[in-house]
Protein backbone atom coordinates (compact mmCIF):
# COMPACT_ATOMS: atom_id res chain seq x y z
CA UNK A 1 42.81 92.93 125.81
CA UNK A 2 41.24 87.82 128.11
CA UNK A 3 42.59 90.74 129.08
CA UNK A 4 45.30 89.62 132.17
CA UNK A 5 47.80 88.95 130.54
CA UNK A 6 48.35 91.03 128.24
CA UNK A 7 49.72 89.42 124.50
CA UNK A 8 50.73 91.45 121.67
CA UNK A 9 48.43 92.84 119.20
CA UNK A 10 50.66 94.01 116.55
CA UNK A 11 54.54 93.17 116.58
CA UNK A 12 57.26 95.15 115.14
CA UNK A 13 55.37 98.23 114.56
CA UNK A 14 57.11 102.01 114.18
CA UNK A 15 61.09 100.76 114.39
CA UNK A 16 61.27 103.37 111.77
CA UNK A 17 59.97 106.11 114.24
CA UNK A 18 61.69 105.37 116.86
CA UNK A 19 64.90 105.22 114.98
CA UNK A 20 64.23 108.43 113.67
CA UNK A 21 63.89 109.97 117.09
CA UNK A 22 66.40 108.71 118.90
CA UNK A 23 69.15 109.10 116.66
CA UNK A 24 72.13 110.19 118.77
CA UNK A 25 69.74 110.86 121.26
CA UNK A 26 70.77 109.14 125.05
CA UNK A 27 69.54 105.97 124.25
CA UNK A 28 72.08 105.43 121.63
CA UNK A 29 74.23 104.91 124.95
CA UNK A 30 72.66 102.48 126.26
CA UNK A 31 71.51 100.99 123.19
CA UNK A 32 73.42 100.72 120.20
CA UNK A 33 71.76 100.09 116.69
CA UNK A 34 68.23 100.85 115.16
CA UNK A 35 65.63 101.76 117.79
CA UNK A 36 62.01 100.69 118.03
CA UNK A 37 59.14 102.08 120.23
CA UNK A 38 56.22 100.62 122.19
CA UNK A 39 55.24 96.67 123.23
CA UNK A 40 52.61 94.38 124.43
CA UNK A 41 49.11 95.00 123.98
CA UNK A 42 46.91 91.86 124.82
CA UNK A 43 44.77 91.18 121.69
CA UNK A 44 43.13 94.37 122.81
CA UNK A 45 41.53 94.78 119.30
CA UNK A 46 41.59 91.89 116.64
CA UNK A 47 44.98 90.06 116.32
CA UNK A 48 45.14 91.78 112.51
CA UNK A 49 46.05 94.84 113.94
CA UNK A 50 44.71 97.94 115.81
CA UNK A 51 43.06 100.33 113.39
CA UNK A 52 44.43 103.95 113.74
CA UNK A 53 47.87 103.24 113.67
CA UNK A 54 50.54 103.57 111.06
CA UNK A 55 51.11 100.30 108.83
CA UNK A 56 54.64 100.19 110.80
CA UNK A 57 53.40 101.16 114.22
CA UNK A 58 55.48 98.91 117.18
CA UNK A 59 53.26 96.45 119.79
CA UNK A 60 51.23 98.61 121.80
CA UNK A 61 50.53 97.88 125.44
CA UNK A 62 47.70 97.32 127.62
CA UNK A 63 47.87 96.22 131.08
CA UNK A 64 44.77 94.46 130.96
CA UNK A 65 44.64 92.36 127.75
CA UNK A 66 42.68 90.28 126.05
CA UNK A 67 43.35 87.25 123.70
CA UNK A 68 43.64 86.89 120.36
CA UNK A 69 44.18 83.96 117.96
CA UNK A 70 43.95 83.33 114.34
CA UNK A 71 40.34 82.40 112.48
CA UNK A 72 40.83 79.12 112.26
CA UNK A 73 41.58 79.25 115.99
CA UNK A 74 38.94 81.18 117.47
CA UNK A 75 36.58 79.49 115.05
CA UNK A 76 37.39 76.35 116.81
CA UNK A 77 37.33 77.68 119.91
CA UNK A 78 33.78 78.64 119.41
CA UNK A 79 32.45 75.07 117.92
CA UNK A 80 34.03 73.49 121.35
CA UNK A 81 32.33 75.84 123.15
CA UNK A 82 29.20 76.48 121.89
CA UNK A 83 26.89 74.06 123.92
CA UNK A 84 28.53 75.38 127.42
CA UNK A 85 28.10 78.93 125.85
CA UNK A 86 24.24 78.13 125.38
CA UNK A 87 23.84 76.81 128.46
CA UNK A 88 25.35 79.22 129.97
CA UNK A 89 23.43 81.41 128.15
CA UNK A 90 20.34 80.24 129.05
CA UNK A 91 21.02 80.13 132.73
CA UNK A 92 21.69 83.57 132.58
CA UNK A 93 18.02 84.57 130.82
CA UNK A 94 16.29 82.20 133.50
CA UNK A 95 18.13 84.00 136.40
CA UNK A 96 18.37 87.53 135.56
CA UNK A 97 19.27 88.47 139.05
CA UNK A 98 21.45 86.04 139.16
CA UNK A 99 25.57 88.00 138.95
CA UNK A 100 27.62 84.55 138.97
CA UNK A 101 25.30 83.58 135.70
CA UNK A 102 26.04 86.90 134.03
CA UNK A 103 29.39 87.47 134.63
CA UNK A 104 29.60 82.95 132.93
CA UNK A 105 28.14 83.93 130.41
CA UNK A 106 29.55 87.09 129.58
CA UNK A 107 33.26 85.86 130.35
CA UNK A 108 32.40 82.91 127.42
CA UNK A 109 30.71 84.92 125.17
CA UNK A 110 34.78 86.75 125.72
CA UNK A 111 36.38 83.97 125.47
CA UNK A 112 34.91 83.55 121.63
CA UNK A 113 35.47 87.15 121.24
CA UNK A 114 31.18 88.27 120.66
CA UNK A 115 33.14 91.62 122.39
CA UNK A 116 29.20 93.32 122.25
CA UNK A 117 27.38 90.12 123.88
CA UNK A 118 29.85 90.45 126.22
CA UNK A 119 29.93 93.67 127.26
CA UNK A 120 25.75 93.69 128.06
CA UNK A 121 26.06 90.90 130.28
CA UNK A 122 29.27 92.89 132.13
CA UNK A 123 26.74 95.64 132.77
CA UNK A 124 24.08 93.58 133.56
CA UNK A 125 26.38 91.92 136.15
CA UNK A 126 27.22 96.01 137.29
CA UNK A 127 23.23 96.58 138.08
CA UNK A 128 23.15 93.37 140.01
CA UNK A 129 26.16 94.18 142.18
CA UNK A 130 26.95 98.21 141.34
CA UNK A 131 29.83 98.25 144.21
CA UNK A 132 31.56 95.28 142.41
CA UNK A 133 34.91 96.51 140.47
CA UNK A 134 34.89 93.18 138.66
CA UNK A 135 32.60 93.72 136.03
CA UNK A 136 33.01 97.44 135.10
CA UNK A 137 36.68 96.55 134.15
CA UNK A 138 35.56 93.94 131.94
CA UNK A 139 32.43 95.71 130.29
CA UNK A 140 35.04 98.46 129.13
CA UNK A 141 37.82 95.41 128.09
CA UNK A 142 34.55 93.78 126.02
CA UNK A 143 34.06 97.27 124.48
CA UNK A 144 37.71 98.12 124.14
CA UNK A 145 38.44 94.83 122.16
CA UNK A 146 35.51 95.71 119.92
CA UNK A 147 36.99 99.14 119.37
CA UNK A 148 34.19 101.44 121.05
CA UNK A 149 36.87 103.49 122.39
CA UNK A 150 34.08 105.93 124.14
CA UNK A 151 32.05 103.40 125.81
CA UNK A 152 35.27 101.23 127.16
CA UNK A 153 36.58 104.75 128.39
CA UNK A 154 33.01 105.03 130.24
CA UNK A 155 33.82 101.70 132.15
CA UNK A 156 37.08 101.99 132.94
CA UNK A 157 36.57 105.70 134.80
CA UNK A 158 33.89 104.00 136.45
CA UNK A 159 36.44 101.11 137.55
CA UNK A 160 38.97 103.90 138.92
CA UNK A 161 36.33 105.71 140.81
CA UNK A 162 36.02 102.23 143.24
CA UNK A 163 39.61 101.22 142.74
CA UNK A 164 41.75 104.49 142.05
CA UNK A 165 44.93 101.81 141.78
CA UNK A 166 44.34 99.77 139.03
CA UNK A 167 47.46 100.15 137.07
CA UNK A 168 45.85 97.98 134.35
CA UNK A 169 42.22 99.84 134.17
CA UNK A 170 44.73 103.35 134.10
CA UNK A 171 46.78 101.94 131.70
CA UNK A 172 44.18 100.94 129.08
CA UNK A 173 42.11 103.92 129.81
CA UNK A 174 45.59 105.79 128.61
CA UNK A 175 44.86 103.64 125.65
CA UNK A 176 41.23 104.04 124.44
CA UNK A 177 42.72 107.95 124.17
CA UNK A 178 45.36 106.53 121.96
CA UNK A 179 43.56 104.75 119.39
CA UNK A 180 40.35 107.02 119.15
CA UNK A 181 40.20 109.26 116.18
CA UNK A 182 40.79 111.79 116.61
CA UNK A 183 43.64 110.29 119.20
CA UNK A 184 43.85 112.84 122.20
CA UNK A 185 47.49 111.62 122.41
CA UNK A 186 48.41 114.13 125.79
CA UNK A 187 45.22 112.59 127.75
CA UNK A 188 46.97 109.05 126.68
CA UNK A 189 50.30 110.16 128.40
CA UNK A 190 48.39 112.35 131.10
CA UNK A 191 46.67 108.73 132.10
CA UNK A 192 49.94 106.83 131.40
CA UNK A 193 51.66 108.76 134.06
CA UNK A 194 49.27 108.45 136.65
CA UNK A 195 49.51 104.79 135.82
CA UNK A 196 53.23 104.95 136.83
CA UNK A 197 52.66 107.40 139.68
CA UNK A 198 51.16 103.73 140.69
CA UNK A 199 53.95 101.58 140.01
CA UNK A 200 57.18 103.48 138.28
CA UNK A 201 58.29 99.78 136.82
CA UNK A 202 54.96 98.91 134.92
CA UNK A 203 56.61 97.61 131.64
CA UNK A 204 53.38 97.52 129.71
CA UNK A 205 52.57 101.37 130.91
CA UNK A 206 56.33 102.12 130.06
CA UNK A 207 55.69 100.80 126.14
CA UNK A 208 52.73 102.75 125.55
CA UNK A 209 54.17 106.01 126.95
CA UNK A 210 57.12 105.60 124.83
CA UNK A 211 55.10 104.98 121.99
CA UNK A 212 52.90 108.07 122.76
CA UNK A 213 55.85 110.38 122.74
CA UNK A 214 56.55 108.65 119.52
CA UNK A 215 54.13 109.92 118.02
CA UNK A 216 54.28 113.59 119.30
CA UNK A 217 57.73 113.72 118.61
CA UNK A 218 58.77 114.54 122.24
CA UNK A 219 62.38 112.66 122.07
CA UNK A 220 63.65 113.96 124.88
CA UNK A 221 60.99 112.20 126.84
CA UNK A 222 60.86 109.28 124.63
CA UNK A 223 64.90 108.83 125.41
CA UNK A 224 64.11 108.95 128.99
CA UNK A 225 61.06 106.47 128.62
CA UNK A 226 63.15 104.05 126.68
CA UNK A 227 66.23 104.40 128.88
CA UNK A 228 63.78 103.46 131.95
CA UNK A 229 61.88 100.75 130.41
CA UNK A 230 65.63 98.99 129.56
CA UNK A 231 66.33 99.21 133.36
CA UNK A 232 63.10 97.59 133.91
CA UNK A 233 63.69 94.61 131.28
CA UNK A 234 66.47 94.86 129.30
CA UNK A 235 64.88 92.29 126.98
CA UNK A 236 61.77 93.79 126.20
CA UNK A 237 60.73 93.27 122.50
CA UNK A 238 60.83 97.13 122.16
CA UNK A 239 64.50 97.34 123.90
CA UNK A 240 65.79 94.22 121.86
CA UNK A 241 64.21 96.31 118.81
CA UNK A 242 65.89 99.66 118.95
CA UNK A 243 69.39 97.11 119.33
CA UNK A 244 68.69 96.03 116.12
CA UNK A 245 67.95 92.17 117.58
């Protein structure tokens, strides 16, 4: 949720609700077999799974993403890391004013996923240079990935309000709605579609929305949204899904 690319968080979650809502809908012309909703979604919270969601919900989205491995991975990660983490560290307490130092040592302390160390040195990175979009995107990835849905919402509106065209800050903005509780799932497809007011062929924005109308049981819309997002990749793990693949 790094969050660029964005990796999936949770595969082969709600086939069963998609299947249910498509039935003989229009996508059964275009894709025969089961169905399946939603994809990518970039280690946005832990790589077990998002909480809020159903046990079989599909791979949600985000645009921006952030990594995920297993323990034994990260753990490693971390021991390689730790004595350019501390220096970095360091540097960044003996050059408070200093925005390349904080935005090191915050991108490391992402890399190892401390989410919450992260996100102070993001914002302390925002004080140094407030006009810079850089940093509020990442404090509200930091606090996304650590699931403080509010606070990453914060961020990302701040983000929007310099640079109303980031597809990936609208998308995952879309997505701290989403996984909230209680999920506000309209303001989730309110912000997906001004995502693809952006760019009509976002994939990643394309998963979540069909995933959102998933779960508010809008199928005509959902039909439509999965209809479009085959055009866009026909071998999408949510397309390849609802054929049964």
């Amino acid at each position: 949720m790094k969050k660029d690319n964005v990796m999936f968080v949770v595969l082969g979650l709600v086939v069963g609700l998609v299947i249910g809502f498509v039935g003989a809908n229009s996508i059964n012309k275009t894709a025969p077999g089961p169905s399946a909703p939603a994809n990518q979604m970039t280690a946005n919270t832990a790589a077990s799974g998002v909480p809020n969601l159903p046990a079989d919900h599909p791979p949600l989205g985000t645009s921006s993403g952030s990594t995920t491995g297993s323990g034994s991975d990260v753990d490693q990660t971390k021991a390689a890391q730790m004595p350019q983490i501390a220096a970095a560290i360091e540097k960044a307490k003996q050059k408070p004013n200093d925005y390349d130092a904080q935005m090191t040592a915050a991108d490391l302390y992402y890399q190892i996923q401390k989410f919450d160390d992260a996100a102070v040195l993001y914002e302390a990175a925002n004080k140094i240079k407030p006009g810079e979009v850089e940093p509020m995107v990442k404090a509200g990835n930091a606090y996304f990935d650590a699931e403080k849905y509010e606070p990453a919402e914060k961020w990302y509106l701040k983000a929007l309000e310099k640079d109303p065209k980031n597809i990936n800050a609208r998308t995952d903005l879309g997505l701290t709605f989403f996984l909230r509780e209680p999920r506000n799932i309209e303001r989730a497809i309110k912000e997906y579609k001004a995502a693809l007011a952006i760019d009509p062929n976002h994939e990643i924005t394309l998963q979540n929305l069909a995933l959102a109308y998933t779960e508010n049981g809008d199928k005509h819309n959902l039909a439509l949204t999965m209809e479009k997002l085959k055009s866009v990749n026909p071998n999408n793990p949510v397309i390849l899904k609802s054929q049964g693949n």
